[in-house]
PDB file of N, CA and C in Angstrom:
ATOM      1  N   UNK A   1      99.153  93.223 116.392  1.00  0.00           N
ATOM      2  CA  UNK A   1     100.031  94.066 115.628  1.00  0.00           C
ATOM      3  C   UNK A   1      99.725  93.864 114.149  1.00  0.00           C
ATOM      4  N   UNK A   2      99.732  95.013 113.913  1.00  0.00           N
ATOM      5  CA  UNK A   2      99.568  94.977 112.040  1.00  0.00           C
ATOM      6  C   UNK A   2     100.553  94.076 111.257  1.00  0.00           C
ATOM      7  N   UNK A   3      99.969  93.684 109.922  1.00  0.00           N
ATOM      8  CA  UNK A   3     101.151  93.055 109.411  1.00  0.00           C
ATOM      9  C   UNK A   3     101.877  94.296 108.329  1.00  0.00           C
ATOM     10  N   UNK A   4     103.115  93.945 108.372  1.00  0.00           N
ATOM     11  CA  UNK A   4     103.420  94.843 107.535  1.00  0.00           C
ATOM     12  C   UNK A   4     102.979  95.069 106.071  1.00  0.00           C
ATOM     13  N   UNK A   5     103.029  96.501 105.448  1.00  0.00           N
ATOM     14  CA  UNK A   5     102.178  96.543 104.072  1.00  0.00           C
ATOM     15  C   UNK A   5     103.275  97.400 103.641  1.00  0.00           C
ATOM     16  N   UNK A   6     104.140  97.481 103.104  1.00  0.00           N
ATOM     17  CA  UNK A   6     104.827  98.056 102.189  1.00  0.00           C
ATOM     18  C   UNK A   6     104.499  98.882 100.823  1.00  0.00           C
ATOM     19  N   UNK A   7     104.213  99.436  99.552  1.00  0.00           N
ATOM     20  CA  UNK A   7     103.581 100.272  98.714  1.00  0.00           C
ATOM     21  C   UNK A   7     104.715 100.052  98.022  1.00  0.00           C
ATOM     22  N   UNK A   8     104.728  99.516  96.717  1.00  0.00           N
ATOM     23  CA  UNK A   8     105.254  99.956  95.260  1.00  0.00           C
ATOM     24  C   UNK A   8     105.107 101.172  94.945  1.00  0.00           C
ATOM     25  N   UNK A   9     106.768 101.555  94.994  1.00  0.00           N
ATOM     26  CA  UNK A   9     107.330 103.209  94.751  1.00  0.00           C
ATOM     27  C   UNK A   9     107.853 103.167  93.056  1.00  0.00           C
ATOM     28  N   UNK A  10     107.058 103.849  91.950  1.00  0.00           N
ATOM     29  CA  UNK A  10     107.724 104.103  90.969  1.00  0.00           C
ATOM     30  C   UNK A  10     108.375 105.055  90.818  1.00  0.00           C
ATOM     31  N   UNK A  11     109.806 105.147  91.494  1.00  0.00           N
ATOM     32  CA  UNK A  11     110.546 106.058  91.466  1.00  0.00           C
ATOM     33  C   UNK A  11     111.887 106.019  91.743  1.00  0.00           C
ATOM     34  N   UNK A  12     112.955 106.408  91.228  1.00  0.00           N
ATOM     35  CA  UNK A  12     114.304 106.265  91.280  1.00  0.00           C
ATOM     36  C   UNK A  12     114.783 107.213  92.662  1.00  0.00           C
ATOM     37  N   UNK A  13     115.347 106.560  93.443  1.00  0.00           N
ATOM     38  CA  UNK A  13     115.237 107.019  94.736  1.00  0.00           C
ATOM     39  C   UNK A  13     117.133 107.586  94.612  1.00  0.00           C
ATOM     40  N   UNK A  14     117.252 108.984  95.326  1.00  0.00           N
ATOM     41  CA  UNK A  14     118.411 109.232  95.344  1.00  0.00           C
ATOM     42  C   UNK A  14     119.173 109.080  96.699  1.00  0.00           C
ATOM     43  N   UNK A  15     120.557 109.164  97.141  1.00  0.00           N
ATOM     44  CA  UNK A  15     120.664 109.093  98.609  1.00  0.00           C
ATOM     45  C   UNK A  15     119.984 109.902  99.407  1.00  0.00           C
ATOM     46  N   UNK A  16     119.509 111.620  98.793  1.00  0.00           N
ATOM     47  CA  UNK A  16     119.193 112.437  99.466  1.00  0.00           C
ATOM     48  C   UNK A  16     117.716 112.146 100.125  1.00  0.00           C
ATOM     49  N   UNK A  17     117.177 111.781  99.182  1.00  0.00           N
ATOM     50  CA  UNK A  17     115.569 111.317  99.244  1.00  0.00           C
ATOM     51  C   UNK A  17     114.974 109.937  99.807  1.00  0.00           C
ATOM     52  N   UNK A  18     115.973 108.928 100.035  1.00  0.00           N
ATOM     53  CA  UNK A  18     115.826 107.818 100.738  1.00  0.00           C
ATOM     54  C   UNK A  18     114.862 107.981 102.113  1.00  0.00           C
ATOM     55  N   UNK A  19     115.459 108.374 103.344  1.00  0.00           N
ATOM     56  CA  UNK A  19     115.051 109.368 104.147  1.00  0.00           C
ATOM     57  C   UNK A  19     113.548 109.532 104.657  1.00  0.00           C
ATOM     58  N   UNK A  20     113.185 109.956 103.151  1.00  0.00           N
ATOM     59  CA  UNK A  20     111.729 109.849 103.332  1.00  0.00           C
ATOM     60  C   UNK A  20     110.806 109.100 102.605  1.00  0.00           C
ATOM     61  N   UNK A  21     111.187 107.876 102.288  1.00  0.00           N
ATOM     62  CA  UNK A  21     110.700 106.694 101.929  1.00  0.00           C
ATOM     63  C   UNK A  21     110.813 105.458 102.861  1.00  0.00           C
ATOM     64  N   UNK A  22     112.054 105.474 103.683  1.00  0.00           N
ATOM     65  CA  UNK A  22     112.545 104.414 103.816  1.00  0.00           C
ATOM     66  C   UNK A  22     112.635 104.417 105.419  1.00  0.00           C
ATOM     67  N   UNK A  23     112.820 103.134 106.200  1.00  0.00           N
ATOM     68  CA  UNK A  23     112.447 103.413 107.656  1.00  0.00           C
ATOM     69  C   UNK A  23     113.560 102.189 107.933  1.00  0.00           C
ATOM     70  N   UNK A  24     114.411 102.533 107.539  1.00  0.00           N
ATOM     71  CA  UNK A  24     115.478 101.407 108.174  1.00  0.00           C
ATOM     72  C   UNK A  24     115.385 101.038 109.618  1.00  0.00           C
ATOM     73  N   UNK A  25     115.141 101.887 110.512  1.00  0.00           N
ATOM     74  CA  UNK A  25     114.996 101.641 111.772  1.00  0.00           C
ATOM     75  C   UNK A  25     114.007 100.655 112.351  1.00  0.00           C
ATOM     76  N   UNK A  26     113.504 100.347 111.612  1.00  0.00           N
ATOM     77  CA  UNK A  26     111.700  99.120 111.570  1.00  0.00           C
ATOM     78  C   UNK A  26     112.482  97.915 111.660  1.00  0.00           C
ATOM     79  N   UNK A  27     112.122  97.005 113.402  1.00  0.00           N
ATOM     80  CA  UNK A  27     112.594  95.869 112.814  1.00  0.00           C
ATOM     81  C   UNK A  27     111.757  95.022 112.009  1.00  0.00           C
ATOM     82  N   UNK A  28     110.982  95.560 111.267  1.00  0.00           N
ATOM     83  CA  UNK A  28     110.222  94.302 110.488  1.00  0.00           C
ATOM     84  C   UNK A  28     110.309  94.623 109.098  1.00  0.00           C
ATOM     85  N   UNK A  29     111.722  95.381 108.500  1.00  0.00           N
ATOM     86  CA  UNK A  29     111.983  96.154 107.506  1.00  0.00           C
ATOM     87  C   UNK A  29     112.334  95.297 106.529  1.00  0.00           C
ATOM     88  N   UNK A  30     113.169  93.999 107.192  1.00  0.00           N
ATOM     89  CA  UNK A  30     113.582  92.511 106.335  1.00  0.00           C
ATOM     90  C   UNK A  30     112.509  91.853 105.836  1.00  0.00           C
ATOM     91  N   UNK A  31     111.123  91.837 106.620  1.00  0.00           N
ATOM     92  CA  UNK A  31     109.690  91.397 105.911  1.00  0.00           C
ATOM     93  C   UNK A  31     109.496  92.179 105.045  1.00  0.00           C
ATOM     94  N   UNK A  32     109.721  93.623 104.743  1.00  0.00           N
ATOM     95  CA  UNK A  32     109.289  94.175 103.839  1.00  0.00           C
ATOM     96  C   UNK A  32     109.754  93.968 102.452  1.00  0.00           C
ATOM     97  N   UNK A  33     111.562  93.821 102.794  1.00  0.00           N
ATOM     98  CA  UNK A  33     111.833  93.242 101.944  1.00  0.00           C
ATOM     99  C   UNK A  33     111.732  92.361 100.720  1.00  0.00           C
ATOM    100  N   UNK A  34     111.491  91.323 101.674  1.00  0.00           N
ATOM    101  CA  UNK A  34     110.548  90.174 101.083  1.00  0.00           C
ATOM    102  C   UNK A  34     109.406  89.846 100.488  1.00  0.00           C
ATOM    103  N   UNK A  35     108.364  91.113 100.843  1.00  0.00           N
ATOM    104  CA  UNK A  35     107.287  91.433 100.679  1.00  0.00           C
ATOM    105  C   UNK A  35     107.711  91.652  98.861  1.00  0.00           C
ATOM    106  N   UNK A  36     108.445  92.938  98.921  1.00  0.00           N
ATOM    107  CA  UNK A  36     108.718  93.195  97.488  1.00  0.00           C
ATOM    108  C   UNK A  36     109.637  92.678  96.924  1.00  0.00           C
ATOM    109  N   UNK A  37     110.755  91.878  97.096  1.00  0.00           N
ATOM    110  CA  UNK A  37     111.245  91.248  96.298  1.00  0.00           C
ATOM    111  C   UNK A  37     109.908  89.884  95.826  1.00  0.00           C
ATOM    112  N   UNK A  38     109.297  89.497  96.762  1.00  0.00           N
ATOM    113  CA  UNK A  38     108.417  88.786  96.228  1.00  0.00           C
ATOM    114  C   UNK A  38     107.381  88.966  95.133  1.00  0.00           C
ATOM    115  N   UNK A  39     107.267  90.000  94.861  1.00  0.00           N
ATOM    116  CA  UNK A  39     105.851  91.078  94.342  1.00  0.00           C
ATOM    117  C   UNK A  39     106.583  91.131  92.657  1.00  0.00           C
ATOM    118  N   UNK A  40     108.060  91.486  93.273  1.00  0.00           N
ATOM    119  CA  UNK A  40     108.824  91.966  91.847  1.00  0.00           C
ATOM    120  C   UNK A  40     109.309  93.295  91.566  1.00  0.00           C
ATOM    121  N   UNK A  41     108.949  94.172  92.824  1.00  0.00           N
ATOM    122  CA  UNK A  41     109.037  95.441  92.525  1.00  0.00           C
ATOM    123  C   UNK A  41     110.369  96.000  93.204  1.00  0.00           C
ATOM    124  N   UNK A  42     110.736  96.814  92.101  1.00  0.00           N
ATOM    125  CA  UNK A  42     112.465  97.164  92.133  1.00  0.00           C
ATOM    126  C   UNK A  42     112.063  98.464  93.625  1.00  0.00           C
ATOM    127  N   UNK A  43     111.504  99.097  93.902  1.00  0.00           N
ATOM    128  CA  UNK A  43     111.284 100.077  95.145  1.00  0.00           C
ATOM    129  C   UNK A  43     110.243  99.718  95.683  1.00  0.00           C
ATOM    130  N   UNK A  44     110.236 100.364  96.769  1.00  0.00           N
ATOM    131  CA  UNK A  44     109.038 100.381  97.739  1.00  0.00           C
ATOM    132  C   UNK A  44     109.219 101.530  98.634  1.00  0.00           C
ATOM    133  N   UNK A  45     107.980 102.155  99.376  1.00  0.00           N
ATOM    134  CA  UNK A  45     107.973 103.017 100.372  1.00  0.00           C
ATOM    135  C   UNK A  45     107.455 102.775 101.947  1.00  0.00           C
ATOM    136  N   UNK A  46     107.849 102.799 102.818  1.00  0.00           N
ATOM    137  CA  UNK A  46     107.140 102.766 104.295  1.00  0.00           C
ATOM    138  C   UNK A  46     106.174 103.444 104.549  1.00  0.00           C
ATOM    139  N   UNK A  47     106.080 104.586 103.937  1.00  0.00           N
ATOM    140  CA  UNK A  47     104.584 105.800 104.449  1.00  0.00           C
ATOM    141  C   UNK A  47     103.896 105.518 104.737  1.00  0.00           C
ATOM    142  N   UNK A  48     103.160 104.545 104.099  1.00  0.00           N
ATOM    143  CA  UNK A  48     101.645 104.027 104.843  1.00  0.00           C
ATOM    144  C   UNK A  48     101.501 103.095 106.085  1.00  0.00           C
ATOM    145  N   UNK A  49     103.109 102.364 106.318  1.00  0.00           N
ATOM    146  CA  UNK A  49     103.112 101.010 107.060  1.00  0.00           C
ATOM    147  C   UNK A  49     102.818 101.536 108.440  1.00  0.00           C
ATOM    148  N   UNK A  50     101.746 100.859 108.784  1.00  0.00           N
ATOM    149  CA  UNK A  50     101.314 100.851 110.330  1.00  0.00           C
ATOM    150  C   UNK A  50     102.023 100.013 111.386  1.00  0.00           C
ATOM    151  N   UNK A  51     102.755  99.519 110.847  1.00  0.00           N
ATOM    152  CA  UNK A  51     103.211  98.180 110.684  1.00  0.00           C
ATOM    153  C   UNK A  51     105.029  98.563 111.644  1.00  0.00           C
ATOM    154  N   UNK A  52     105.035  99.834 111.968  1.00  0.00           N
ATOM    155  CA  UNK A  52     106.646  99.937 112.443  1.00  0.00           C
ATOM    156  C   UNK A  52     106.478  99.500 113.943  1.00  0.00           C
ATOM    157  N   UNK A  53     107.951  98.926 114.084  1.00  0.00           N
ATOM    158  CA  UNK A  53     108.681  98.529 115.100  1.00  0.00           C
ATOM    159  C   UNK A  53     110.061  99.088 115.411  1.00  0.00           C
ATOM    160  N   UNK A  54     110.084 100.395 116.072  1.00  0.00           N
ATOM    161  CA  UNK A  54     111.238 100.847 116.153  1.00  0.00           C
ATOM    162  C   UNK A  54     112.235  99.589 117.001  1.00  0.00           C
ATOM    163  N   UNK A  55     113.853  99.661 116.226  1.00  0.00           N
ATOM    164  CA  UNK A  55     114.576  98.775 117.440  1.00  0.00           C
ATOM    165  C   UNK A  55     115.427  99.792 118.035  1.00  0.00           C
ATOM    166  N   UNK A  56     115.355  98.971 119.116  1.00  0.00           N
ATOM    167  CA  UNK A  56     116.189  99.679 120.384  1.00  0.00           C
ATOM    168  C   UNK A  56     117.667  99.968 120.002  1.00  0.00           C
ATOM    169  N   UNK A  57     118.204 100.822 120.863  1.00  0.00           N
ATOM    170  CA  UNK A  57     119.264 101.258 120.027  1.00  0.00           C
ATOM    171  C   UNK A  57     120.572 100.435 120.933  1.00  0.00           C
ATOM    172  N   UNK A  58     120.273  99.676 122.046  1.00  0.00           N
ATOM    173  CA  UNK A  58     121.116  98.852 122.023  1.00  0.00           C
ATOM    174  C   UNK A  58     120.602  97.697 121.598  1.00  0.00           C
ATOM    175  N   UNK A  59     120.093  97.607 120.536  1.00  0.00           N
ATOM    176  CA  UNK A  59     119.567  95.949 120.068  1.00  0.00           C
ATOM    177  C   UNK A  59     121.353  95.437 119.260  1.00  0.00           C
ATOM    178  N   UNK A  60     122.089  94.459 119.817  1.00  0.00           N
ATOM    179  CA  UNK A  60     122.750  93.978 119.234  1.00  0.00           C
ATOM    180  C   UNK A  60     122.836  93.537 117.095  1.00  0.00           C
ATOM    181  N   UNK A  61     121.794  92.905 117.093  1.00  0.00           N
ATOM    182  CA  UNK A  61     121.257  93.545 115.909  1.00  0.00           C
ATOM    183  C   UNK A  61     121.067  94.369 114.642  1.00  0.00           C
ATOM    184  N   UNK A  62     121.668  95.303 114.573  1.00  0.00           N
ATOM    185  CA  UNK A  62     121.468  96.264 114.441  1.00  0.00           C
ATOM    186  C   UNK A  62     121.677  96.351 113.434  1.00  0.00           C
ATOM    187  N   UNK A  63     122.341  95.641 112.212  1.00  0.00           N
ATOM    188  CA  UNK A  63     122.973  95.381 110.999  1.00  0.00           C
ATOM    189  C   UNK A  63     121.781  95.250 110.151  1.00  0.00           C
ATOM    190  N   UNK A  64     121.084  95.783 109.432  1.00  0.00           N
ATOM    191  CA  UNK A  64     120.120  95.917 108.309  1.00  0.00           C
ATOM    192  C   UNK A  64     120.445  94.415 107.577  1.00  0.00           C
ATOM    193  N   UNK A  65     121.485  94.589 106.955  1.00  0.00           N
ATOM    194  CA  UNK A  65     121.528  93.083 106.211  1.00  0.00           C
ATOM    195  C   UNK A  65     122.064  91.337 107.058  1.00  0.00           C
ATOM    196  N   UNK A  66     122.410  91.740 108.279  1.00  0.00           N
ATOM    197  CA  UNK A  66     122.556  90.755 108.969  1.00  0.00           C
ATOM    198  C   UNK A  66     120.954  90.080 109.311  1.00  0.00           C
ATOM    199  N   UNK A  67     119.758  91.236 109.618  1.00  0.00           N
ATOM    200  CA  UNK A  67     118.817  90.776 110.035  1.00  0.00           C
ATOM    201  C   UNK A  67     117.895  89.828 108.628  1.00  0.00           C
ATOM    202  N   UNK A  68     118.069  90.527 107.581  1.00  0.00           N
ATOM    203  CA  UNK A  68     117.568  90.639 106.213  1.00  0.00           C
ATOM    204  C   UNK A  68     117.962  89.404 106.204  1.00  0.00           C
ATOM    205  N   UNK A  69     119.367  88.719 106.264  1.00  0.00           N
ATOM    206  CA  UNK A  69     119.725  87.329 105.948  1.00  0.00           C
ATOM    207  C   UNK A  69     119.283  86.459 106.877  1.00  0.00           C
ATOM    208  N   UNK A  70     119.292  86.644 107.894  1.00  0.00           N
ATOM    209  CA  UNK A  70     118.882  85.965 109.083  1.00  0.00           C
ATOM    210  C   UNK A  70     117.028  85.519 109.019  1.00  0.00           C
ATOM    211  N   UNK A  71     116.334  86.430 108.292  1.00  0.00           N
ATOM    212  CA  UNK A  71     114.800  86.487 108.074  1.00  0.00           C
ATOM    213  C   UNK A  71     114.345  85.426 106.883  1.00  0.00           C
ATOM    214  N   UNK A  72     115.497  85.772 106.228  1.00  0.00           N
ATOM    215  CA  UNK A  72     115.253  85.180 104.795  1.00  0.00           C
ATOM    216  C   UNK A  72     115.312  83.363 104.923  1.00  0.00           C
ATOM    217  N   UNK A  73     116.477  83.194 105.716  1.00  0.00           N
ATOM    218  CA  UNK A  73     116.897  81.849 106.205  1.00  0.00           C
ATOM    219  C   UNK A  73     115.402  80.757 106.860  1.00  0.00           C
ATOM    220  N   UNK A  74     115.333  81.752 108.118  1.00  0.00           N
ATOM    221  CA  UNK A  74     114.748  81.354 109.178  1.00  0.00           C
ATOM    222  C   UNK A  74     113.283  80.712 107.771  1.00  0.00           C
ATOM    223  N   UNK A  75     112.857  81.841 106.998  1.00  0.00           N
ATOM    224  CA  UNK A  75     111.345  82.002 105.937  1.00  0.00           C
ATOM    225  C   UNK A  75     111.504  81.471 104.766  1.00  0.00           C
ATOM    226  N   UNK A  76     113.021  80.642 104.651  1.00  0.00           N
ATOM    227  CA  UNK A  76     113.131  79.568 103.458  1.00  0.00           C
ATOM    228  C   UNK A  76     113.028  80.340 102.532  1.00  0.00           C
ATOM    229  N   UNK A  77     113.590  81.128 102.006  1.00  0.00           N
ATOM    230  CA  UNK A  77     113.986  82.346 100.970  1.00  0.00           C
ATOM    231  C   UNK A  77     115.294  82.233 100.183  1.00  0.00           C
ATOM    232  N   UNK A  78     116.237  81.425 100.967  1.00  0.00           N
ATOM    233  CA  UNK A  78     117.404  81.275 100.637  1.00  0.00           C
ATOM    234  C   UNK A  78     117.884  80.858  99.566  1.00  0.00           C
ATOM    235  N   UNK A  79     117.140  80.723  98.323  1.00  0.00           N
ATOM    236  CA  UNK A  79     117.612  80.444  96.962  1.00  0.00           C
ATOM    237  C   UNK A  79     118.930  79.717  96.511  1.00  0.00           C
TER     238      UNK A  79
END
């Protein structure tokens, strides 16, 4: 499996336009995270990421920032 690659987005993203940047549904969306908070960069886009993992839609889970904290922990991020 690919690793994820995320892309520095210079662009002010609105709610409407999120959508098509953004792939919340990826469980490997909390790496991406990390990816760019690490990098420094205030956005990012999914478009290019080869890198998706749709989750199941009964994945208990399912909380965007529950997983995000849970990733960060596990990858010693926790500041």
């Amino acid at each position: 499996m690919p690793d994820p690659n995320p892309c520095e987005l210079d662009l002010v993203l609105t709610p409407g336009g999120v959508a098509v940047y953004k792939r919340y549904d990826c469980r490997r969306y909390a790496s991406c995270l990390t990816i760019a908070a690490d990098a420094g960069w205030s956005q990012f886009h999914c478009n290019n990421c080869t890198a998706y993992v749709p989750i199941p839609k009964d994945d208990t889970t399912n909380d965007l920032f529950d997983r995000a904290g849970r990733h960060l922990v596990k990858n010693g991020k926790n500041r």
